[in-house]
N, C-alpha and C. Protein backbone atom coordinates (compact mmCIF):
# COMPACT_ATOMS: atom_id res chain seq x y z
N UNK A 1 3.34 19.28 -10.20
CA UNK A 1 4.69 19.82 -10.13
C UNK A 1 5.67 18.66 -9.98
N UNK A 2 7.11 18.85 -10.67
CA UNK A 2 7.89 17.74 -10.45
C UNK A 2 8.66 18.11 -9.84
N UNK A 3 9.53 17.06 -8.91
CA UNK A 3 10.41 17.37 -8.26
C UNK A 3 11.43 16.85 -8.74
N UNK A 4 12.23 18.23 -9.52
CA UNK A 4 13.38 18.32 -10.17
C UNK A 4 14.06 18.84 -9.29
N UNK A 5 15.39 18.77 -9.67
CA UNK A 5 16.72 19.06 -8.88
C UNK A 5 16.77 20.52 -9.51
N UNK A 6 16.91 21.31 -8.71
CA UNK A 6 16.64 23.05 -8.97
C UNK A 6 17.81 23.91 -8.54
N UNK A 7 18.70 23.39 -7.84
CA UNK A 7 19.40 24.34 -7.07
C UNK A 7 21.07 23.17 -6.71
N UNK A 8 21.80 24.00 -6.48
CA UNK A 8 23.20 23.45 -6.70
C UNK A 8 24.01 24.21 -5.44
N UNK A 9 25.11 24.25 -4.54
CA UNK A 9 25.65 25.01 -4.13
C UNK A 9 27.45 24.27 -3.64
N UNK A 10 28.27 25.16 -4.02
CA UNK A 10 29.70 24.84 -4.19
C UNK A 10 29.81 25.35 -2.77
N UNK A 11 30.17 24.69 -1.96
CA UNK A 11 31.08 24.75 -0.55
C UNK A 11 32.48 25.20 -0.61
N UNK A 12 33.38 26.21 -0.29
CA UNK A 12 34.55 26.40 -0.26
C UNK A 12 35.15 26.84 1.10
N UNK A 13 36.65 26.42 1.28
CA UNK A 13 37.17 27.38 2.39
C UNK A 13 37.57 28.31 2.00
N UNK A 14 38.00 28.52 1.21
CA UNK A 14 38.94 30.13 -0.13
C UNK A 14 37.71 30.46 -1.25
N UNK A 15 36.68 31.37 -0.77
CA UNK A 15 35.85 31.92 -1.76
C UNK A 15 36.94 32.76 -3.01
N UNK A 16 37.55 33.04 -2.66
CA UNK A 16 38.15 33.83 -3.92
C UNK A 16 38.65 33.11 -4.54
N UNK A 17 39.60 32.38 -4.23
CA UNK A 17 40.13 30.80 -5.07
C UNK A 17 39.11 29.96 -5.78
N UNK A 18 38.01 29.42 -5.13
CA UNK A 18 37.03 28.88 -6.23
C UNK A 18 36.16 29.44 -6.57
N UNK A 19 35.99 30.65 -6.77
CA UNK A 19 35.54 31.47 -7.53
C UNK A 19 36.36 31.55 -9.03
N UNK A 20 37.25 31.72 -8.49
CA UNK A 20 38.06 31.97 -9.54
C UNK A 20 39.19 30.77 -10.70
N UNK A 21 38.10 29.54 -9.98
CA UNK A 21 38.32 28.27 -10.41
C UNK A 21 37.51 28.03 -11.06
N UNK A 22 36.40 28.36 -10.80
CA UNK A 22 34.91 27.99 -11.64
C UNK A 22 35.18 29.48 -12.92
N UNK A 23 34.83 30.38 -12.38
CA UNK A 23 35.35 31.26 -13.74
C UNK A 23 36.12 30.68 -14.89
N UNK A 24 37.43 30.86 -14.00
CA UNK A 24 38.24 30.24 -15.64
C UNK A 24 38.27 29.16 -16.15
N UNK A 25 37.37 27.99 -15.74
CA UNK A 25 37.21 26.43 -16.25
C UNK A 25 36.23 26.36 -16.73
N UNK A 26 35.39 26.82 -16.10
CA UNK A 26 33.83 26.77 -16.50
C UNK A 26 33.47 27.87 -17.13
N UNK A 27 33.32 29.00 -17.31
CA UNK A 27 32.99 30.33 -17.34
C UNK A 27 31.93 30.74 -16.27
N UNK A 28 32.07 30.55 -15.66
CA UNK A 28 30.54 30.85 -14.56
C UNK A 28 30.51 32.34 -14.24
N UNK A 29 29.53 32.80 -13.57
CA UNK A 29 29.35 34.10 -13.54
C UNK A 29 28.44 34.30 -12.09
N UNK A 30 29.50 34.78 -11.33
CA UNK A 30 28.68 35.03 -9.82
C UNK A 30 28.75 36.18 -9.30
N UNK A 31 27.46 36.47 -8.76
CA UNK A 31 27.04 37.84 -8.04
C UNK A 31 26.84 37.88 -6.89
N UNK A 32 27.39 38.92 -6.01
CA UNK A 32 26.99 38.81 -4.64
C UNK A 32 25.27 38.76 -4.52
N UNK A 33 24.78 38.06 -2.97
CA UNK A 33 23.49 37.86 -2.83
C UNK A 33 23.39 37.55 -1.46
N UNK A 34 22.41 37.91 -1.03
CA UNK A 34 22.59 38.19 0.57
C UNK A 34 23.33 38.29 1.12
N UNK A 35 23.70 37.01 2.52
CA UNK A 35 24.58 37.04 3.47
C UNK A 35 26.21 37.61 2.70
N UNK A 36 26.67 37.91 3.38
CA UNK A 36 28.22 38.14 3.20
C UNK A 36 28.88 37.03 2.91
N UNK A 37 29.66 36.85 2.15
CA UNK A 37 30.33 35.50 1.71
C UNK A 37 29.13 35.08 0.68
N UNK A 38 28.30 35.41 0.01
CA UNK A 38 27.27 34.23 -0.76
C UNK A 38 26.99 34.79 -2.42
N UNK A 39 27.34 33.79 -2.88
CA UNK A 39 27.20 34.49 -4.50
C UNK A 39 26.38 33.55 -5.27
N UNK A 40 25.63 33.91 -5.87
CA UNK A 40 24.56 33.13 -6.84
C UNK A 40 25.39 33.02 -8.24
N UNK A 41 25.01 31.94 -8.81
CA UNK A 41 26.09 31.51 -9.92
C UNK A 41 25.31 31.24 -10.99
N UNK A 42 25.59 31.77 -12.46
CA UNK A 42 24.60 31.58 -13.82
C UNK A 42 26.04 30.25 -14.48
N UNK A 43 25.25 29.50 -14.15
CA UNK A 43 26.48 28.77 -15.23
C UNK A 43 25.93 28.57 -16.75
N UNK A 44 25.08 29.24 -17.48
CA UNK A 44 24.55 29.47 -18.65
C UNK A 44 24.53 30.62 -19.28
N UNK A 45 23.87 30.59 -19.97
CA UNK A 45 23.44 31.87 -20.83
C UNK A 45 22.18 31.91 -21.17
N UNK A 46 21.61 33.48 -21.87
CA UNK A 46 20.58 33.39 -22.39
C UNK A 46 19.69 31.78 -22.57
N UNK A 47 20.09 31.78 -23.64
CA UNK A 47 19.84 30.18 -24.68
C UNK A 47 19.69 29.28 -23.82
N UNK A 48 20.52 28.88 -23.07
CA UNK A 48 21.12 27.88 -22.47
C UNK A 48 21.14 27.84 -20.82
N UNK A 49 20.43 28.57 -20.06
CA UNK A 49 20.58 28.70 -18.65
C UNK A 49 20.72 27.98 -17.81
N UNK A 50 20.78 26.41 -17.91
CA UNK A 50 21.32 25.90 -16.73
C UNK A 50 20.68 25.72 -15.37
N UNK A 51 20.95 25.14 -14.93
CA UNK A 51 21.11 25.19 -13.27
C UNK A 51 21.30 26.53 -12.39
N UNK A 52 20.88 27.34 -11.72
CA UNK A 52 21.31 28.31 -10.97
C UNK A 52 21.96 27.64 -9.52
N UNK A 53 23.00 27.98 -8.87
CA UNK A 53 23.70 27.69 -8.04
C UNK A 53 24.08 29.18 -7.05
N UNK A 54 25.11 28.49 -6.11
CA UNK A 54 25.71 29.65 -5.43
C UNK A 54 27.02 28.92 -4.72
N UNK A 55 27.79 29.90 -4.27
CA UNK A 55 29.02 29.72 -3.52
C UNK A 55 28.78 30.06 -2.41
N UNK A 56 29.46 29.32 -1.41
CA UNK A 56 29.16 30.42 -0.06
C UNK A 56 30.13 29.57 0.64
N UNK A 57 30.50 30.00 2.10
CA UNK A 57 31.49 29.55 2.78
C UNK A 57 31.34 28.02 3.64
N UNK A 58 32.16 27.51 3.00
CA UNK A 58 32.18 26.11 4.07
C UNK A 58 31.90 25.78 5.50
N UNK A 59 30.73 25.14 5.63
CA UNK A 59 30.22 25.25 7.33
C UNK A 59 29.85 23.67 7.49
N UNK A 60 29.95 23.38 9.25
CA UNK A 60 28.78 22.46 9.50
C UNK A 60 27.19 22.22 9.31
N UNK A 61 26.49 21.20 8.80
CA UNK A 61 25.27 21.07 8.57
C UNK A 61 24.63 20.23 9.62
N UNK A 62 25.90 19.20 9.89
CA UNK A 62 25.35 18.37 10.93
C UNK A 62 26.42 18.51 11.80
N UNK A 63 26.35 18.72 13.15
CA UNK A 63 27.78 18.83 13.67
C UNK A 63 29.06 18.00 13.87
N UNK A 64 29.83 18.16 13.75
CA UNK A 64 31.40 17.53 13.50
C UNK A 64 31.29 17.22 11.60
N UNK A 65 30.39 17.63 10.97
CA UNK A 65 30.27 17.10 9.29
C UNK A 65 30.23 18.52 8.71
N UNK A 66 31.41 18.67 7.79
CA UNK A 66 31.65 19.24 6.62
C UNK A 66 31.34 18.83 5.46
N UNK A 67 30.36 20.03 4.96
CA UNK A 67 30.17 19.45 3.67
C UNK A 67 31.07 19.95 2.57
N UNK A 68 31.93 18.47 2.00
CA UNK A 68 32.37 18.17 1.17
C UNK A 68 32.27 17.90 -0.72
N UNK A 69 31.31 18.69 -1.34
CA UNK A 69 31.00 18.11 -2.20
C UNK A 69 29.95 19.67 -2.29
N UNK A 70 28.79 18.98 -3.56
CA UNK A 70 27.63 20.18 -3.98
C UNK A 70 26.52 19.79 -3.08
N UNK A 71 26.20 20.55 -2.68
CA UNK A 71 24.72 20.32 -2.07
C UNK A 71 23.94 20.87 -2.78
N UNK A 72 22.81 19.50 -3.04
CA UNK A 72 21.67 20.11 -4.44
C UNK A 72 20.34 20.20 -3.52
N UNK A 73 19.36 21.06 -4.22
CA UNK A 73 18.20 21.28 -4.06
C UNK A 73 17.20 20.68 -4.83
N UNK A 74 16.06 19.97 -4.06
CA UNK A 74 14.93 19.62 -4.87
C UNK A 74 13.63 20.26 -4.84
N UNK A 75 13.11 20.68 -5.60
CA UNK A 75 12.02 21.41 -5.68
C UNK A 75 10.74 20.84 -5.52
N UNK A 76 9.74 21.17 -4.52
CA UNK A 76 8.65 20.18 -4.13
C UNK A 76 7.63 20.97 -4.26
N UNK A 77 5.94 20.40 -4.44
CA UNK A 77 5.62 21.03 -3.85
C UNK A 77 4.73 22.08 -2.54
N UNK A 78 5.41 20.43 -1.80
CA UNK A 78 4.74 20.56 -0.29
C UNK A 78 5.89 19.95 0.50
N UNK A 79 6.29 21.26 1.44
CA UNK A 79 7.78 20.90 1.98
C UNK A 79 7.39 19.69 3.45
N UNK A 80 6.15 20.65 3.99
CA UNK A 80 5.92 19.68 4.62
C UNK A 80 5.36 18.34 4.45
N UNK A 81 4.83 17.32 3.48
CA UNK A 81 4.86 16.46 3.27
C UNK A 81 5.55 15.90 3.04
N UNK A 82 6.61 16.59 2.24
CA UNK A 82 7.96 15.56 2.06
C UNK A 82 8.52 15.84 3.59
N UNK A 83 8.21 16.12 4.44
CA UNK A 83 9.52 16.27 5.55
C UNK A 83 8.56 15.01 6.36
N UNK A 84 7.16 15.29 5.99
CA UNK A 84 6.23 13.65 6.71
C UNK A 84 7.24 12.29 6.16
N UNK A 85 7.30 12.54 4.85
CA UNK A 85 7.98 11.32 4.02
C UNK A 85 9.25 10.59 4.43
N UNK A 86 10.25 11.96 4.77
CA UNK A 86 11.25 11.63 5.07
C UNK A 86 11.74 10.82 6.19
N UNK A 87 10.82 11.49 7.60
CA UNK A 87 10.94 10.87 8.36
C UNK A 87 10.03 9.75 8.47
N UNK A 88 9.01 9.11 7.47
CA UNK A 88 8.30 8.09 7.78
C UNK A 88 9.61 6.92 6.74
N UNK A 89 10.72 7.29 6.25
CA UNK A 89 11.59 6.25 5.39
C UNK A 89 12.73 6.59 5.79
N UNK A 90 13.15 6.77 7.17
CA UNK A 90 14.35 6.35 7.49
C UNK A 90 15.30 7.87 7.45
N UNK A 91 14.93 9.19 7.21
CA UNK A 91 16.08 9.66 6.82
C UNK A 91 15.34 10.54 8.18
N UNK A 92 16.26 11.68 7.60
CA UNK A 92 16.12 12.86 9.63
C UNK A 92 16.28 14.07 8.62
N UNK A 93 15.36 15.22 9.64
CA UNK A 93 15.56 16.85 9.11
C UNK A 93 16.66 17.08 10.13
N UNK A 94 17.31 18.03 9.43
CA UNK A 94 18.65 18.38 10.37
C UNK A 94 18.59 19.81 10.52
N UNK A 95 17.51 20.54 9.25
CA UNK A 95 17.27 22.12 9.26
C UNK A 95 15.66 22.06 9.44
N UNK A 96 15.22 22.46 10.10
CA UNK A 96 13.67 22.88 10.69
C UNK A 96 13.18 23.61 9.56
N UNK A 97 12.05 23.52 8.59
CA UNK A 97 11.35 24.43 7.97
C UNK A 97 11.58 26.28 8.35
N UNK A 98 12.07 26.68 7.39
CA UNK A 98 12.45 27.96 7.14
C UNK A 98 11.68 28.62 6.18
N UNK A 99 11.75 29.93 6.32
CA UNK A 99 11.58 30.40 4.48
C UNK A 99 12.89 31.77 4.44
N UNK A 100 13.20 31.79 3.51
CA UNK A 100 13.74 32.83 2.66
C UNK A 100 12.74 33.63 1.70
N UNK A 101 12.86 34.55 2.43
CA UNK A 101 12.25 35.47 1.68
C UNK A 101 12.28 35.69 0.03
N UNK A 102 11.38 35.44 -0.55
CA UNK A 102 11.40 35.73 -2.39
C UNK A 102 11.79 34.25 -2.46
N UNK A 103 12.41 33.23 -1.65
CA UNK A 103 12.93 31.98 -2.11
C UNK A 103 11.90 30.97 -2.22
N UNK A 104 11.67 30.93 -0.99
CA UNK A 104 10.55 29.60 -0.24
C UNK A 104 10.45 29.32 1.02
N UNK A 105 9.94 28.44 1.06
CA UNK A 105 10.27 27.49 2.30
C UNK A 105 11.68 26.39 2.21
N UNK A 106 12.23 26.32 2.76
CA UNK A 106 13.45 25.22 3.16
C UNK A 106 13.03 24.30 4.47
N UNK A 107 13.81 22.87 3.77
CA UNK A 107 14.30 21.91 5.08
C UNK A 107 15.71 21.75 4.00
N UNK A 108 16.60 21.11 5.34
CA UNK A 108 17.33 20.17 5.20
C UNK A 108 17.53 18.62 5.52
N UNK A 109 17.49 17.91 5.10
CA UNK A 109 17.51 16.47 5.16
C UNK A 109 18.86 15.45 5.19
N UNK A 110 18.37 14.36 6.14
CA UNK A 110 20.13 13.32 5.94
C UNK A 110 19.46 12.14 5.11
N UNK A 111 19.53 11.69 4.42
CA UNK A 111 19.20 10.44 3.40
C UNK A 111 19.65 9.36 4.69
N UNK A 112 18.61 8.26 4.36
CA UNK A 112 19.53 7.17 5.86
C UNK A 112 20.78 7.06 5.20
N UNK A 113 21.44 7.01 3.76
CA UNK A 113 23.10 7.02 3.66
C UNK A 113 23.55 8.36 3.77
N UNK A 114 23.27 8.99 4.87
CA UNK A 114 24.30 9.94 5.07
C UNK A 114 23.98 11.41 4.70
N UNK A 115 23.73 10.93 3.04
CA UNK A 115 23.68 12.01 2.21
C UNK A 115 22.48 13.38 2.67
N UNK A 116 22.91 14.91 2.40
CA UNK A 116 22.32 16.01 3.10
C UNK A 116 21.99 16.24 1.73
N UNK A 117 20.61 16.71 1.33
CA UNK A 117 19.93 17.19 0.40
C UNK A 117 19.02 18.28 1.24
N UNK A 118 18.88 19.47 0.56
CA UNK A 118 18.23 20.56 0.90
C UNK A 118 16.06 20.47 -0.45
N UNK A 119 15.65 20.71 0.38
CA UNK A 119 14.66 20.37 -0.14
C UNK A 119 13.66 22.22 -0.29
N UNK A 120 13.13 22.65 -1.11
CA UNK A 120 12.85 23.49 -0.96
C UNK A 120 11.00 23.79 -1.76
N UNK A 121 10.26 24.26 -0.87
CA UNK A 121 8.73 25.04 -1.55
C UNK A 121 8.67 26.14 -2.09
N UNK A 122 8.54 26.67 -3.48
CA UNK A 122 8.92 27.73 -4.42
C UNK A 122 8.19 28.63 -3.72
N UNK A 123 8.51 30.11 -2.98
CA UNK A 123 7.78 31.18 -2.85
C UNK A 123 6.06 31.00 -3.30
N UNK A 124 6.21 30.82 -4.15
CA UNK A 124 4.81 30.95 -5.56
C UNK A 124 4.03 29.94 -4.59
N UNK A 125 4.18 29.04 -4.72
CA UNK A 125 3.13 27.73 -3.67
C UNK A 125 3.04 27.86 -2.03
N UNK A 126 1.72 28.44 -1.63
CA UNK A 126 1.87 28.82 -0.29
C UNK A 126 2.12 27.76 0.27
N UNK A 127 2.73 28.00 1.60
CA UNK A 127 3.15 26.91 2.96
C UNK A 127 2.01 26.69 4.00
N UNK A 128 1.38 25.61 4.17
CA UNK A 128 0.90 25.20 5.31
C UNK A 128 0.86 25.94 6.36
């Protein structure tokens, strides 16, 4: 399995505003999906599908840090080994192994520069 970049997510304080920013620039197409505030985003088509993403409301990940920017997902497929990895090269989990139901398993991660990447084990590949 490779670990491709799988997952995308747009941070906003005005969900209706960039919603409706990505619509009319991009054409994107988002549906509500779980939590309140959270919409999963097709920025493709048939043919052409893209990246799947989501919107959801602007929060802390690490405290006093807003995330500013997309937070992407990498697809692994052993969450806990990469979370061995991470912390054996310098970087820190900041989200404890989770799963989402139908999703996977989740961590979240700080790159030693800073950077927060969400790392995720596909449903399909059992967890440790």
């Amino acid at each position: 399995m490779s670990n491709n970049l799988c997952f995308f997510a747009v941070h906003a304080d005005n969900l209706p505003r960039a919603r409706r920013f990505y619509e009319s620039v991009f054409g994107w197409k988002f549906q509500p999906w779980g939590p309140p505030g959270f919409f999963l985003i097709a920025t493709g088509d048939a043919e052409d599908p893209g990246i799947q993403g989501a919107l959801q409301q602007r929060h802390e990940v690490v405290a006093g840090e807003r995330i500013n920017g997309y937070e992407c997902t990498i697809s692994v497929p052993d969450v806990d080994a990469t979370a061995a990895a991470v912390a054996a090269n310098g970087g820190k989990i900041i989200l404890a192994k989770c799963e989402i139901p139908t999703v996977g398993w989740l961590i979240k991660i700080q790159d030693p520069e800073g950077n927060v990447v969400c790392v995720k084990q596909p449903a399909s590949v059992p967890s440790q």
